[in-house]
C-alpha atoms as a PDB file:
ATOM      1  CA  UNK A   1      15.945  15.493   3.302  1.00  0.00           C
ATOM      2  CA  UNK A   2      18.941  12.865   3.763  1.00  0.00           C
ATOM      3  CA  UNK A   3      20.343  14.584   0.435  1.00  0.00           C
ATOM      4  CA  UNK A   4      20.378  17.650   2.291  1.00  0.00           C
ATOM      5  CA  UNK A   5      21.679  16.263   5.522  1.00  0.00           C
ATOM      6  CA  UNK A   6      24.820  14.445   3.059  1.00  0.00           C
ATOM      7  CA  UNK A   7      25.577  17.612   1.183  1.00  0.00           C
ATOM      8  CA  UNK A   8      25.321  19.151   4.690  1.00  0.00           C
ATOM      9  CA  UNK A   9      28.185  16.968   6.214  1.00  0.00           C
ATOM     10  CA  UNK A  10      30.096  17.164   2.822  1.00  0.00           C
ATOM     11  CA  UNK A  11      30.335  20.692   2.932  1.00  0.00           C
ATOM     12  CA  UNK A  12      30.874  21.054   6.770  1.00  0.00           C
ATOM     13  CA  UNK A  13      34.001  18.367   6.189  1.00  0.00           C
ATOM     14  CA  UNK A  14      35.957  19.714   3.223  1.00  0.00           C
ATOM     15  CA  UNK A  15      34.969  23.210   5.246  1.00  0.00           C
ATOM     16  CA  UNK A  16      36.649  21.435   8.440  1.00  0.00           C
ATOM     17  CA  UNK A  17      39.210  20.106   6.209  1.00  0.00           C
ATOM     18  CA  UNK A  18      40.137  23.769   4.136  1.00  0.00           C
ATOM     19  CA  UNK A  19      40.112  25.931   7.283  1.00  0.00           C
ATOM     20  CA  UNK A  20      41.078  24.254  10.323  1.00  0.00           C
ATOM     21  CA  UNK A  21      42.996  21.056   9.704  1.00  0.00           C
ATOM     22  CA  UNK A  22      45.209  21.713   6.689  1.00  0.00           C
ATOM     23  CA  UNK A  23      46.417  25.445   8.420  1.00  0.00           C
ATOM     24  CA  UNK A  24      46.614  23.443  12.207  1.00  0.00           C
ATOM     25  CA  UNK A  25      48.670  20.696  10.641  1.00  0.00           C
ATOM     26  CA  UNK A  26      51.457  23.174   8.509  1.00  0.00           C
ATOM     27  CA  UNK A  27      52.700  25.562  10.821  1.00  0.00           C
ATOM     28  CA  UNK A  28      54.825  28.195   9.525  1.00  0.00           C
ATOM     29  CA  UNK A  29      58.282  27.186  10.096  1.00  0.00           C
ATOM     30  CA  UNK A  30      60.624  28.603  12.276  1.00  0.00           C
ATOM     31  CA  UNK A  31      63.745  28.513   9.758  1.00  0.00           C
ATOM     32  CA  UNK A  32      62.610  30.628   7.625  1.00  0.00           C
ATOM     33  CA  UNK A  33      64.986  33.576   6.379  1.00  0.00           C
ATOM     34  CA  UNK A  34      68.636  34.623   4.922  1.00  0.00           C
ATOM     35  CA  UNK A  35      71.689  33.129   6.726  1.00  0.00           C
ATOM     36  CA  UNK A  36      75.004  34.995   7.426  1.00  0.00           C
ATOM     37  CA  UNK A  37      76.451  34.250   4.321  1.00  0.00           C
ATOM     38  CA  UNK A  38      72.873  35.126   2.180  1.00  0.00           C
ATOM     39  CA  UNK A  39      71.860  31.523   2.024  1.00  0.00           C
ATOM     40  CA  UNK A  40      68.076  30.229   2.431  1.00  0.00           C
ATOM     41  CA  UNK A  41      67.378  27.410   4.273  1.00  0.00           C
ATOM     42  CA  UNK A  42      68.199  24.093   1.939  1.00  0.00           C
ATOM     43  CA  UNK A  43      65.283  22.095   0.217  1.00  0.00           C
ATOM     44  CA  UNK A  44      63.911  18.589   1.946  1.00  0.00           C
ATOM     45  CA  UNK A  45      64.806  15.855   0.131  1.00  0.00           C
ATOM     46  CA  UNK A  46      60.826  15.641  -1.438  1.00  0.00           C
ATOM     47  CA  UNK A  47      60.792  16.654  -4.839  1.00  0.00           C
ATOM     48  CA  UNK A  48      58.363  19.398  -4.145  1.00  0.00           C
ATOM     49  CA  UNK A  49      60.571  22.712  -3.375  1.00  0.00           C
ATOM     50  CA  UNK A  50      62.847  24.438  -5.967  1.00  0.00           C
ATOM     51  CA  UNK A  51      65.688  26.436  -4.907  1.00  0.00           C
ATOM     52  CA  UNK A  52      68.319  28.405  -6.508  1.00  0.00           C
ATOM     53  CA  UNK A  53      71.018  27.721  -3.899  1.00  0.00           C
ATOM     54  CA  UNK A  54      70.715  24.182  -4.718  1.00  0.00           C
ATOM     55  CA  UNK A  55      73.563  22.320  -6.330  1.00  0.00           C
ATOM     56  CA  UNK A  56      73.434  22.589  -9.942  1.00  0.00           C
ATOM     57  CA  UNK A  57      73.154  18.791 -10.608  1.00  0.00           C
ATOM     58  CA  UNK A  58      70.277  18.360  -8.233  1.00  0.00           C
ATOM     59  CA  UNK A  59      67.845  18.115 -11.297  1.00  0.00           C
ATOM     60  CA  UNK A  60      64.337  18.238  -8.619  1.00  0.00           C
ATOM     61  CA  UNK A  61      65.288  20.765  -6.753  1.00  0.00           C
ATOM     62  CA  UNK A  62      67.665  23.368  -8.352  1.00  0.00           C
ATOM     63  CA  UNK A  63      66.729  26.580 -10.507  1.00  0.00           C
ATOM     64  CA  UNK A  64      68.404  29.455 -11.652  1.00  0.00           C
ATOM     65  CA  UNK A  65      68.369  32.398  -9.839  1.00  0.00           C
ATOM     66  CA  UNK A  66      66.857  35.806 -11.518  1.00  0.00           C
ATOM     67  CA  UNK A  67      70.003  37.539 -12.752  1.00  0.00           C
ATOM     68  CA  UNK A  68      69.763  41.434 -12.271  1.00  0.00           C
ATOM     69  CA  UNK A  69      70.995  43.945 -14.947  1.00  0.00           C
ATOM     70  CA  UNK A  70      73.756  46.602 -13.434  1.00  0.00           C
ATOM     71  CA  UNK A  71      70.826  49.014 -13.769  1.00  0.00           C
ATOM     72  CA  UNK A  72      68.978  47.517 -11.407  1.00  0.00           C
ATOM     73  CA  UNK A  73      69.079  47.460  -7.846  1.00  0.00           C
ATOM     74  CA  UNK A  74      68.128  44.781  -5.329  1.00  0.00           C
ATOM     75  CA  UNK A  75      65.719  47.874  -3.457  1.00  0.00           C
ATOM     76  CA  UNK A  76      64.346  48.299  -7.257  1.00  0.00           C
ATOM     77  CA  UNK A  77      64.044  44.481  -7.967  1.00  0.00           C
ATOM     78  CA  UNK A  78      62.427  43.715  -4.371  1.00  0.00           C
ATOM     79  CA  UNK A  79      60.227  46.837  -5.613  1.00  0.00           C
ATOM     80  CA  UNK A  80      59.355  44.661  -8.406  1.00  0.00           C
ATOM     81  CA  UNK A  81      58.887  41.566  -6.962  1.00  0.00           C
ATOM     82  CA  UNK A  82      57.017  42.362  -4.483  1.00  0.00           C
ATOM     83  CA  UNK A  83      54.448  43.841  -6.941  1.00  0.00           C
ATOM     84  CA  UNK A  84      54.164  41.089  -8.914  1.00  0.00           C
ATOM     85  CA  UNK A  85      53.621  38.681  -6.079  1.00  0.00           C
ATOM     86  CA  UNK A  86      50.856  40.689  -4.663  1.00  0.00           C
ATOM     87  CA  UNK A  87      48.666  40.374  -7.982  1.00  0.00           C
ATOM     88  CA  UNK A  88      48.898  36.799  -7.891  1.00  0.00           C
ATOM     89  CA  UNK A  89      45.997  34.136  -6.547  1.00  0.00           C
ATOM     90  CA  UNK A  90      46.044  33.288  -3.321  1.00  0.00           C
ATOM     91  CA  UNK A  91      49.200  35.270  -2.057  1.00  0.00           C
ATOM     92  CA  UNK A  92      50.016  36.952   1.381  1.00  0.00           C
ATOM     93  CA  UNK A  93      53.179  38.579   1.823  1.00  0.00           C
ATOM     94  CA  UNK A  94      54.283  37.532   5.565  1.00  0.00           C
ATOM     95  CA  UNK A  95      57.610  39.409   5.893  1.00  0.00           C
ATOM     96  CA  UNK A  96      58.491  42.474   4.018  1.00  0.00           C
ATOM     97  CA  UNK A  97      62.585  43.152   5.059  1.00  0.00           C
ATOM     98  CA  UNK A  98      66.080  44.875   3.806  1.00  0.00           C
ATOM     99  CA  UNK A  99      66.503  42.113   1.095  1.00  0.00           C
ATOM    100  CA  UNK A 100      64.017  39.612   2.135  1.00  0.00           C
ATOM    101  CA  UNK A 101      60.768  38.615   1.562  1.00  0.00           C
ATOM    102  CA  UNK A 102      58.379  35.936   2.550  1.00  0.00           C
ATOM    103  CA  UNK A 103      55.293  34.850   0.308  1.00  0.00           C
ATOM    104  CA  UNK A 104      52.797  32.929   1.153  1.00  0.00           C
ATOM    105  CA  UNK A 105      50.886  31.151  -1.710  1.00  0.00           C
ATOM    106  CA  UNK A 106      47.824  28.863  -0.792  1.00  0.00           C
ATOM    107  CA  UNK A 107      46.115  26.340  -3.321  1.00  0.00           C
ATOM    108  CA  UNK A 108      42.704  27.115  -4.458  1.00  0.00           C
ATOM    109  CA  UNK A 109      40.936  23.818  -3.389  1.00  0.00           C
ATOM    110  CA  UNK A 110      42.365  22.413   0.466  1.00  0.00           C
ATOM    111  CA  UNK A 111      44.426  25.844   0.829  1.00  0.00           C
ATOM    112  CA  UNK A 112      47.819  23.810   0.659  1.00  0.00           C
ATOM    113  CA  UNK A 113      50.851  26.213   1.939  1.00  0.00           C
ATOM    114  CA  UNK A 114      54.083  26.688   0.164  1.00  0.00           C
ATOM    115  CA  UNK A 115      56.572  28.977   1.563  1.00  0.00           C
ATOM    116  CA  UNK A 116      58.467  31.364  -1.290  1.00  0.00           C
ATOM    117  CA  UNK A 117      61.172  33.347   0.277  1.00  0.00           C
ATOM    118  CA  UNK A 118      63.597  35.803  -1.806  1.00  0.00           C
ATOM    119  CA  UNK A 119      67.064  36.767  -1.086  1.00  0.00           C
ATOM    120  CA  UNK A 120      67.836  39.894  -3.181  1.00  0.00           C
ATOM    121  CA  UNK A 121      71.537  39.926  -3.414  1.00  0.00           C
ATOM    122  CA  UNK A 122      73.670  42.932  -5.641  1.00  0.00           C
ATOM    123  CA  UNK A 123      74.473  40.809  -8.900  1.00  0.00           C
ATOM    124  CA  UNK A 124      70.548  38.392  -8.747  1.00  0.00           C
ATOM    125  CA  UNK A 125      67.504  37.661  -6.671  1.00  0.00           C
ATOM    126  CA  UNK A 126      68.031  33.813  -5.042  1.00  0.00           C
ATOM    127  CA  UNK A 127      64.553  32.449  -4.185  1.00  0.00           C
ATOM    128  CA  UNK A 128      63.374  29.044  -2.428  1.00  0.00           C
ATOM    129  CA  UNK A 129      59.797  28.079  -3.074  1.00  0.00           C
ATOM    130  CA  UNK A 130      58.151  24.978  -1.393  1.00  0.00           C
ATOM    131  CA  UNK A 131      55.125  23.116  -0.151  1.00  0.00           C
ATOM    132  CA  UNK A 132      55.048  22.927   3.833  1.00  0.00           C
ATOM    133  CA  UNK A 133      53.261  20.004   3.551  1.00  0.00           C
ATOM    134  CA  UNK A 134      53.179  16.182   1.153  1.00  0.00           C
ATOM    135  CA  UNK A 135      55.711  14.800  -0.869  1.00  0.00           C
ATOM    136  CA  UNK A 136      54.747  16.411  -4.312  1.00  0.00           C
ATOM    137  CA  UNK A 137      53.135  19.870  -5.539  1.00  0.00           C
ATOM    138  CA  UNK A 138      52.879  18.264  -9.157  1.00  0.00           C
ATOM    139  CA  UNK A 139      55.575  21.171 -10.045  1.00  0.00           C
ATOM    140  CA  UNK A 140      53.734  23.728  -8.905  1.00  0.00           C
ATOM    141  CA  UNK A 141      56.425  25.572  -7.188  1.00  0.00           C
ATOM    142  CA  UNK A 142      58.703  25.304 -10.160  1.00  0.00           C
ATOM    143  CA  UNK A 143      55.981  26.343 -12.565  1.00  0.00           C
ATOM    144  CA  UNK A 144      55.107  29.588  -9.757  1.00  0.00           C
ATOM    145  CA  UNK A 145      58.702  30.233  -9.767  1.00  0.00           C
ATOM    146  CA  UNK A 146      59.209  30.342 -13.540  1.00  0.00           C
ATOM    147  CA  UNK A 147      55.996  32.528 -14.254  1.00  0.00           C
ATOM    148  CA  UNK A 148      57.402  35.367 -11.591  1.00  0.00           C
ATOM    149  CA  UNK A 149      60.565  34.989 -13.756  1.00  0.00           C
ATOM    150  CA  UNK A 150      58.708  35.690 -16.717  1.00  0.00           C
ATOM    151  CA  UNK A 151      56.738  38.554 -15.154  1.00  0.00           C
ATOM    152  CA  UNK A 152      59.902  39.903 -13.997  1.00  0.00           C
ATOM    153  CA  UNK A 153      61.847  39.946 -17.103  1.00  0.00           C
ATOM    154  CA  UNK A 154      58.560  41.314 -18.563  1.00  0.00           C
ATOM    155  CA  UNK A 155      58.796  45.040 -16.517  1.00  0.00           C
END
């Protein structure tokens, strides 16, 4: 019986925990989204967010952007990425625009948050990808970021 009542109050925790703490204590943020001159917000200095508008020497935080072929447009490449972010784990897309889009990605176990948000520009697709919450995401967001890549250049 107390074995019961423990796994009981372990469950009902991490439950606690995975659906009303972690989303009550990483609001979506309110920056979110292309600037006037087609520039996502910047990264935080926490080495857990990788961004292609970063400056080049900024080794935790700066990745290339996807370059786009003159065959391609950004309509066709925001075709393409949207499709491949919607067969991933654990995504929701939250804004679907004119040369935007916002992903949501969650992490299997405590439902961790990172933000991914495209800019598809004429010439490349700029992206920022990273973890609402914490100081590191163990790469994830760079490893998420390098895999669409992949899946891209795949189609």
């Amino acid at each position: 019986m107390q074995f019961l009542l423990a796994m009981l109050v372990i469950v009902g925790g991490f439950a606690l925990a995975r659906f009303i703490v972690v989303p009550a204590i990483s609001p979506r943020p309110a920056d979110l989204g292309v600037g006037s001159a087609g520039d996502l917000r910047s990264c935080p200095s926490t080495p857990n967010c990788v961004h292609t508008q970063a400056d080049p020497t900024d080794e935790d935080h700066f990745i290339p952007p996807i370059a786009l072929d003159a065959d391609t447009s950004p309509a066709q490449a925001q075709a393409r990425i949207r499709q491949i972010v919607a067969s991933m784990d654990r995504s929701t897309i939250i804004t679907d625009d004119d040369r935007y889009l916002h992903v949501e990605f969650r992490s299997l176990l405590w439902g961790f948050i990172d933000d991914t948000e495209f800019y598809f520009a004429d010439d490349a697709i700029h992206f920022r990808s990273g973890a609402r919450l914490g100081r590191s995401d163990i790469g994830m967001n760079r490893q998420r970021m390098e895999t669409i890549r992949e899946r891209f250049g795949a189609q």
